[in-house]
Protein backbone atom coordinates (compact mmCIF):
# COMPACT_ATOMS: atom_id res chain seq x y z
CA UNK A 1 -58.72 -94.42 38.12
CA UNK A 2 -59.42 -93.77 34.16
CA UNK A 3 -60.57 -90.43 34.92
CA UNK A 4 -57.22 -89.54 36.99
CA UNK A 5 -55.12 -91.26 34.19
CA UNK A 6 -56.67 -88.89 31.66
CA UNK A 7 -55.83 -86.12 34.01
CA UNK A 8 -51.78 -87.01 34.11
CA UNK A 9 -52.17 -88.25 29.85
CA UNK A 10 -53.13 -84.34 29.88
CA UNK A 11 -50.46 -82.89 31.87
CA UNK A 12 -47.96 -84.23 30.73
CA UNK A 13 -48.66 -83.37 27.12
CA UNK A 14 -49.30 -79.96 28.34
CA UNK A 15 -45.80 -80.00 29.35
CA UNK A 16 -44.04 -81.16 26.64
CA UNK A 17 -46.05 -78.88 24.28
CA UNK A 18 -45.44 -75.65 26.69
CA UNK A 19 -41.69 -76.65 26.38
CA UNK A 20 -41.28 -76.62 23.05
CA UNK A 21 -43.07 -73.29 22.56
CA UNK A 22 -40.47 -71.87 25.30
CA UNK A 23 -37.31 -73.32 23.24
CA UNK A 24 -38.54 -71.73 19.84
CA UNK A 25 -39.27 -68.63 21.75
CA UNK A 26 -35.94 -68.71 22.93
CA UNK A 27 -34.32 -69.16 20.03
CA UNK A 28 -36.28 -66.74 18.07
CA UNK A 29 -35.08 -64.64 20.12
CA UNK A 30 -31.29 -65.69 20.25
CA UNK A 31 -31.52 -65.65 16.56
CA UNK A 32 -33.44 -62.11 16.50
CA UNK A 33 -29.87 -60.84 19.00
CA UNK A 34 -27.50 -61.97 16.76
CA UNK A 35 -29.02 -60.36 13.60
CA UNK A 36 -28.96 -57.01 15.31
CA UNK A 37 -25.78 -57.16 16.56
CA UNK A 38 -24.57 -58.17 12.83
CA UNK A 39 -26.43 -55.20 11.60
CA UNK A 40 -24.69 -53.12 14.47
CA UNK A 41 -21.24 -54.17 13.33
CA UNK A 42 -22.04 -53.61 9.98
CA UNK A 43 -23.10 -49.92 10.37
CA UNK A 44 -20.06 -49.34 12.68
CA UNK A 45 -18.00 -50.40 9.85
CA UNK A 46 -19.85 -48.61 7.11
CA UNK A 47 -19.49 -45.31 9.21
CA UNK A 48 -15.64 -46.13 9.92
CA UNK A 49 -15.33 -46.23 6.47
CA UNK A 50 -17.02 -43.22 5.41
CA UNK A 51 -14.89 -41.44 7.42
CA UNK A 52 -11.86 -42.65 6.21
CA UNK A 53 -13.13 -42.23 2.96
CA UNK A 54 -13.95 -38.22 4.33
CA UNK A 55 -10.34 -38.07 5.68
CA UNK A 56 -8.89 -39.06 2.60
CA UNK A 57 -10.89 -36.24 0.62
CA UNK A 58 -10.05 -33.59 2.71
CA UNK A 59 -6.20 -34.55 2.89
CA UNK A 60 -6.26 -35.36 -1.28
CA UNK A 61 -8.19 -31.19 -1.13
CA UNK A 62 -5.73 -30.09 1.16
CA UNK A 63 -2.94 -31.26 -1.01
CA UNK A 64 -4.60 -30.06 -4.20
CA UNK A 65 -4.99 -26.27 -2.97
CA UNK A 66 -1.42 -26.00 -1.77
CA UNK A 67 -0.44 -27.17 -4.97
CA UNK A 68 -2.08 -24.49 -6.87
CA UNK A 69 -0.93 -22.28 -4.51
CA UNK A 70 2.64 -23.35 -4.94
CA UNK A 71 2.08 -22.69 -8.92
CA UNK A 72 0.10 -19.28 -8.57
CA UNK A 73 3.37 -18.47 -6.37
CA UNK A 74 6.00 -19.75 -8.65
CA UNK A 75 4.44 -19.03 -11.70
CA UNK A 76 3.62 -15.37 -10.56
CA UNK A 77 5.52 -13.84 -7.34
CA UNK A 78 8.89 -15.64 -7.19
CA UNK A 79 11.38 -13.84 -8.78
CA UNK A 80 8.67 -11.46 -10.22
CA UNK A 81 7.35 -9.44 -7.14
CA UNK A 82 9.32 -7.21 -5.29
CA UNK A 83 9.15 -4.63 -2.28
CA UNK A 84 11.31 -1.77 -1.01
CA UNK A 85 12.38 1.99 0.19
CA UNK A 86 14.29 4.65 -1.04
CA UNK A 87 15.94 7.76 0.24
CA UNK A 88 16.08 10.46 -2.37
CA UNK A 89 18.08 13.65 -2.36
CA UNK A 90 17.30 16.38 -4.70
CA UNK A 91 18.50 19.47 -6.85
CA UNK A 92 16.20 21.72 -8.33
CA UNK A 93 16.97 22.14 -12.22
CA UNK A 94 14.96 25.95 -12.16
CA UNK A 95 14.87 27.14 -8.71
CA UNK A 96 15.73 30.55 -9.62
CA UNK A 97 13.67 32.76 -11.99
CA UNK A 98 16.62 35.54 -12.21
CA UNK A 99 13.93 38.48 -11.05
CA UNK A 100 15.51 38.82 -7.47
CA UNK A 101 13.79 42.21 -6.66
CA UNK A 102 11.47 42.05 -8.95
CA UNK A 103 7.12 42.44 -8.81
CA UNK A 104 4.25 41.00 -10.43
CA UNK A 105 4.79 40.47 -13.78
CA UNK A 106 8.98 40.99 -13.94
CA UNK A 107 9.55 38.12 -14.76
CA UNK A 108 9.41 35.89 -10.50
CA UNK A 109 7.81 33.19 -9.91
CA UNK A 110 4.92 35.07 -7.66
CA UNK A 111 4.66 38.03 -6.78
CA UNK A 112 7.97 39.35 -5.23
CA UNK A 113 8.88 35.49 -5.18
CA UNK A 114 12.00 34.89 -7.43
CA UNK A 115 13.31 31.42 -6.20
CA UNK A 116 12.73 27.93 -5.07
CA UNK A 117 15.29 26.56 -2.48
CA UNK A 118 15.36 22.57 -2.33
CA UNK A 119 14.26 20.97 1.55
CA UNK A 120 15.77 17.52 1.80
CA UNK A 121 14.25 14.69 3.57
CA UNK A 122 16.34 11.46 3.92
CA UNK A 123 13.46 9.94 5.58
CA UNK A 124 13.65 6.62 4.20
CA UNK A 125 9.60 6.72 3.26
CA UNK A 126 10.09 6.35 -0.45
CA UNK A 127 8.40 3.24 -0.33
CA UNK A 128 7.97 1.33 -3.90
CA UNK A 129 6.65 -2.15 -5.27
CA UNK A 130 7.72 -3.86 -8.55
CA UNK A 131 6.73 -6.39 -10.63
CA UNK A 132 8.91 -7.90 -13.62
CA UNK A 133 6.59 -9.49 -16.00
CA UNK A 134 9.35 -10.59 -17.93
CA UNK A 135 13.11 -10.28 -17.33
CA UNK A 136 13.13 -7.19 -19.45
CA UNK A 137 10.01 -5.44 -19.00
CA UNK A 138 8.38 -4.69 -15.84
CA UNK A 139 6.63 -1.71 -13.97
CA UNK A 140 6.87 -0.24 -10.64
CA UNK A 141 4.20 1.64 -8.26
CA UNK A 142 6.47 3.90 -6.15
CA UNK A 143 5.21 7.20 -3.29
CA UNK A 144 7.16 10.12 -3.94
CA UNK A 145 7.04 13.90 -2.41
CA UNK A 146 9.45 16.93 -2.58
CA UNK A 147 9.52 19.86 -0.64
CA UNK A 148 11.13 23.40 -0.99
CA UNK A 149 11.22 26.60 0.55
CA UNK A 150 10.44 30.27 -1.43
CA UNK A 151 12.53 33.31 -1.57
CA UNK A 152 11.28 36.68 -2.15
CA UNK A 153 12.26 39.93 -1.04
CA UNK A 154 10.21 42.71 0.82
CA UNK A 155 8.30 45.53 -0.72
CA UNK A 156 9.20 47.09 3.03
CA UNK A 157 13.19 46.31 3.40
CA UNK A 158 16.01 44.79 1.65
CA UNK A 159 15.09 41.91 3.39
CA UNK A 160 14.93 37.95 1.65
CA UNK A 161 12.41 36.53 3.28
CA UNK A 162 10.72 33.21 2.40
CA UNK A 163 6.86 32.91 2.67
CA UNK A 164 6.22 29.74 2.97
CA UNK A 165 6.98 25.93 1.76
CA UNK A 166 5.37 24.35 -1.74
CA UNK A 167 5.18 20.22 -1.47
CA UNK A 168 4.23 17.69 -4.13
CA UNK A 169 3.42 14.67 -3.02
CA UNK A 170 1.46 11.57 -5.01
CA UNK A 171 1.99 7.92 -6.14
CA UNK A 172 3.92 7.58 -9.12
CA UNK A 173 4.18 4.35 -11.84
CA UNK A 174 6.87 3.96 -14.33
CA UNK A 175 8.04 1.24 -17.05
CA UNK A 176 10.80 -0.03 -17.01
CA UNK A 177 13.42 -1.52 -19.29
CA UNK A 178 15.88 -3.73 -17.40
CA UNK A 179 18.77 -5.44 -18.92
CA UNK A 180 19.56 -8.97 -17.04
CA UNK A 181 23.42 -10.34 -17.44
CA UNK A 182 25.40 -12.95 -15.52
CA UNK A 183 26.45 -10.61 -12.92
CA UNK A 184 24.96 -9.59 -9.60
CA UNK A 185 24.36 -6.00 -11.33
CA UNK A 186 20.74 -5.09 -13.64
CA UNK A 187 20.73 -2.18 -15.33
CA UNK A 188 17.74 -0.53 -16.26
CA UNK A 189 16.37 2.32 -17.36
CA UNK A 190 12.45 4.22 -17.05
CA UNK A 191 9.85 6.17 -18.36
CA UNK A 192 6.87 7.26 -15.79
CA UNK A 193 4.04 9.41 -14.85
CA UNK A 194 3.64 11.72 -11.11
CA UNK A 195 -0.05 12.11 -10.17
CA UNK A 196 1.25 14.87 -7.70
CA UNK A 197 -1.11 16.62 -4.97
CA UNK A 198 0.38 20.09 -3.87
CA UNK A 199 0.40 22.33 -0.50
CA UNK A 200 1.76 25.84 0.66
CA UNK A 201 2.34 25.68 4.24
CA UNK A 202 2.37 29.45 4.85
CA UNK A 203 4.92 31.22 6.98
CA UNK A 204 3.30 32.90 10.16
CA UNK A 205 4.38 36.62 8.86
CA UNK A 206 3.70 36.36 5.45
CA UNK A 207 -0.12 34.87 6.41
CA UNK A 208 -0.85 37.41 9.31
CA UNK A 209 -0.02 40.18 6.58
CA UNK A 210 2.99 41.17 8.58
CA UNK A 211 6.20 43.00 6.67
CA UNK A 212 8.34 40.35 7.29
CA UNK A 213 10.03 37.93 9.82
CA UNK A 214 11.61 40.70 11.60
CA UNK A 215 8.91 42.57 11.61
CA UNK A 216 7.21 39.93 13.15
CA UNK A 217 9.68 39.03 15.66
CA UNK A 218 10.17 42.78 16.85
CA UNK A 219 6.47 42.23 17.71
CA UNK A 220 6.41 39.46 20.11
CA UNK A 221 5.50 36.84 17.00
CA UNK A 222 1.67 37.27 17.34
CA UNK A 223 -1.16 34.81 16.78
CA UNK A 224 -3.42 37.93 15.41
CA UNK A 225 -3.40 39.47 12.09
CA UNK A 226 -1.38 42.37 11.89
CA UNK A 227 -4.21 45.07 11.46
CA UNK A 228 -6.72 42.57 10.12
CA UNK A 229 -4.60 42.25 6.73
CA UNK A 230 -4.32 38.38 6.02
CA UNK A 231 -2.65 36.36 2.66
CA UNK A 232 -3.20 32.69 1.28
CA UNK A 233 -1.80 31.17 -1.06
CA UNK A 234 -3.17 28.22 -3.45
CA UNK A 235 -1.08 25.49 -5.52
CA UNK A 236 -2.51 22.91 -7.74
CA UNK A 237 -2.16 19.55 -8.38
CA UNK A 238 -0.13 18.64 -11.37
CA UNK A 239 1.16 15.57 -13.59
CA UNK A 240 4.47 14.84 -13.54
CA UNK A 241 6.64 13.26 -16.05
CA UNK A 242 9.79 11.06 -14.97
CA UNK A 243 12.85 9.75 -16.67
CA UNK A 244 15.12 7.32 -14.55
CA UNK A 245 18.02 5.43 -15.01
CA UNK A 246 19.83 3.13 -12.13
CA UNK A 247 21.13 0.01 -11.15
CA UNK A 248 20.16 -2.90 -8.78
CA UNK A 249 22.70 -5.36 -6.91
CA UNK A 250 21.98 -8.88 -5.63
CA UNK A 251 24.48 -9.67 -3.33
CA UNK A 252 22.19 -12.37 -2.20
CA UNK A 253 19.15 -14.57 -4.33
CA UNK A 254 16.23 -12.14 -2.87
CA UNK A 255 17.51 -8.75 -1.45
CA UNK A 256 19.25 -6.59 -3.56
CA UNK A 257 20.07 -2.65 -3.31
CA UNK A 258 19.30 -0.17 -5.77
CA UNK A 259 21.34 3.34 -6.65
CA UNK A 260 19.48 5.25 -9.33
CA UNK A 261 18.92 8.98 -10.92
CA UNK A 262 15.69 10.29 -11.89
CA UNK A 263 14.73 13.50 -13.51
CA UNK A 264 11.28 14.83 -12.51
CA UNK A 265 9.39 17.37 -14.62
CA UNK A 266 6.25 18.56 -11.87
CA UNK A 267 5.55 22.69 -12.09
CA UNK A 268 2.71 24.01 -10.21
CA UNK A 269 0.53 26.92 -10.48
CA UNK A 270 -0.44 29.44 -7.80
CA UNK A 271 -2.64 31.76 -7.20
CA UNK A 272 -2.30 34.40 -4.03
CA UNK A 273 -4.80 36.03 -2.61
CA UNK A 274 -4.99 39.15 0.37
CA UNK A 275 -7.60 40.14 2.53
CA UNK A 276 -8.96 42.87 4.80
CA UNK A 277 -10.56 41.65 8.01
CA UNK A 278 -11.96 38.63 5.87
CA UNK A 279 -13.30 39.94 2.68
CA UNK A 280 -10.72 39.62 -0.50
CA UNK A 281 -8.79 42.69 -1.34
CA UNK A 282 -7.97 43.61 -5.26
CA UNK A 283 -7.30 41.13 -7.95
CA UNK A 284 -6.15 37.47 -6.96
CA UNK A 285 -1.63 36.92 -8.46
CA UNK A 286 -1.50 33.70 -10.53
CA UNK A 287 1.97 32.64 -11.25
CA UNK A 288 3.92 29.31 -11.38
CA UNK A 289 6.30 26.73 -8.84
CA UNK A 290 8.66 24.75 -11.24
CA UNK A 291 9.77 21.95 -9.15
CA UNK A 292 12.06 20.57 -11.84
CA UNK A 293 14.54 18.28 -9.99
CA UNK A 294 17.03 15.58 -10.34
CA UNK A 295 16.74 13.09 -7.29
CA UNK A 296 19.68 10.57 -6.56
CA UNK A 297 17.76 7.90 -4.65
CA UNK A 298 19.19 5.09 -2.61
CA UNK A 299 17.09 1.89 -1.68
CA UNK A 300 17.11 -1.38 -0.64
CA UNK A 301 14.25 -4.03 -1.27
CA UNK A 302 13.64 -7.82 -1.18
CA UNK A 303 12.76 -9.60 -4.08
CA UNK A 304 10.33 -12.71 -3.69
């Protein structure tokens, strides 16, 4: 009997004791759950805010850059920039050297060449760009060309002939002087600079050495030289100088149209050359284009 009493004093304490390892266990661990699920919520949080935080930084940048922008625009391209194109017509001021009939050295242009003849082109491809740094002073980058046609007579016939076309063509950038008023209407006025590149686009019976265009004609108009006897002809590029005075109307706050005169001062020099089945013939003619002109131009633009 003691020794099965023992046995159940034993059990029982073995039990109890088993029991309360099992609840601290347990609670440890309830304990351990709810500490990492507080330290889950808190991270949550902290990242919620950070990007919060992030959102407001990019919207406070966002709101800083168009800002500047807005400045660099009003404090630089409104009412300061502008774009546009012109249509120009011109009128030689020297066109003709008064040597009609006359050779090298009389007193033409080139050679049996005595006068220019104007080509118009309303193309409207005038294109220009201005910027006002103040209401009185400002500059403007502008494209310009101008074309015209020669005259010259035949050494063969009393025949006017032309042989061939002389262009100019080149940016241009003037200063200009503008006087601003309580009307719709600026006057202004310019000084400016042509850096002109030039071409001679040859006529087909003057090149292929023929005696003229009815010479040439009377022959079918060939592609071949006419017995291997071939010309050129060679024009610089030159500065031109440019005077202008016009007048812009705003009929609304940002498009406006412009009517203005401009005197261009742009010669040329020339130098033609003949040739014998390839190889140069005598001394190469030197003589001179003046493409003096006064354009009326026409344009319309839009003012930022």
């Amino acid at each position: 009997m003691d020794i099965l009493m023992k046995i159940k004093s034993l059990h029982n304490k073995w039990l109890t004791s088993g029991f309360i390892v099992s609840t601290a266990i347990l609670m440890g661990s309830n304990a351990s759950l709810g500490a990492g699920t507080t330290s889950q919520t808190t991270t949550e949080e902290s990242a919620v805010q950070s990007m919060e935080a992030n959102v407001e930084d990019t919207e406070a940048t966002g709101e800083t850059t168009e800002e500047t922008e807005s400045e660099f625009y009003k404090n630089y391209i409104k009412g300061k920039l502008s774009i546009g194109t012109r249509i120009v017509y011109r009128s030689l001021t020297d066109g003709d050297s008064g040597a009609k009939g006359g050779l090298q050295g009389s007193g033409t242009f080139l050679g049996t060449i005595y006068a220019l003849d104007e080509e118009q082109n309303y193309a409207p491809t005038k294109i220009f760009l201005g910027y006002d740094f103040t209401k009185y002073f400002g500059i403007e980058l502008a494209w310009d060309s101008m074309e015209a046609s020669t005259k010259a007579t035949s050494i063969y016939s009393s025949e006017i002939k032309s042989d061939g076309e002389v262009s100019l063509y080149g940016p241009t950038l003037s200063l200009l002087v503008k006087i601003p008023n309580k009307t719709q209407f600026t006057p202004y006025g310019g000084l400016g600079i042509g850096f002109f590149s030039a071409d001679f686009d040859e006529s087909a019976d003057w090149a292929l050495g023929y005696q003229g265009p009815s010479h040439y004609e009377s022959l079918g108009s060939p592609s071949t030289p006419f017995n291997g006897h071939t010309r050129s002809m060679e024009v610089d590029s030159t500065t031109a100088f440019l005077l202008t005075i016009g007048v812009s109307w705003f009929p609304t706050e940002n498009w406006f149209l412009d009517l203005s005169g401009q005197y261009v001062k742009a010669d040329t020099d020339a130098t033609f050359t003949s040739f014998q089945d390839g190889v140069q013939t005598g001394t190469p003619q030197t003589g001179n284009f003046p493409m003096d002109n006064f354009a009326v131009r026409f344009g319309i633009g839009y003012r930022f």
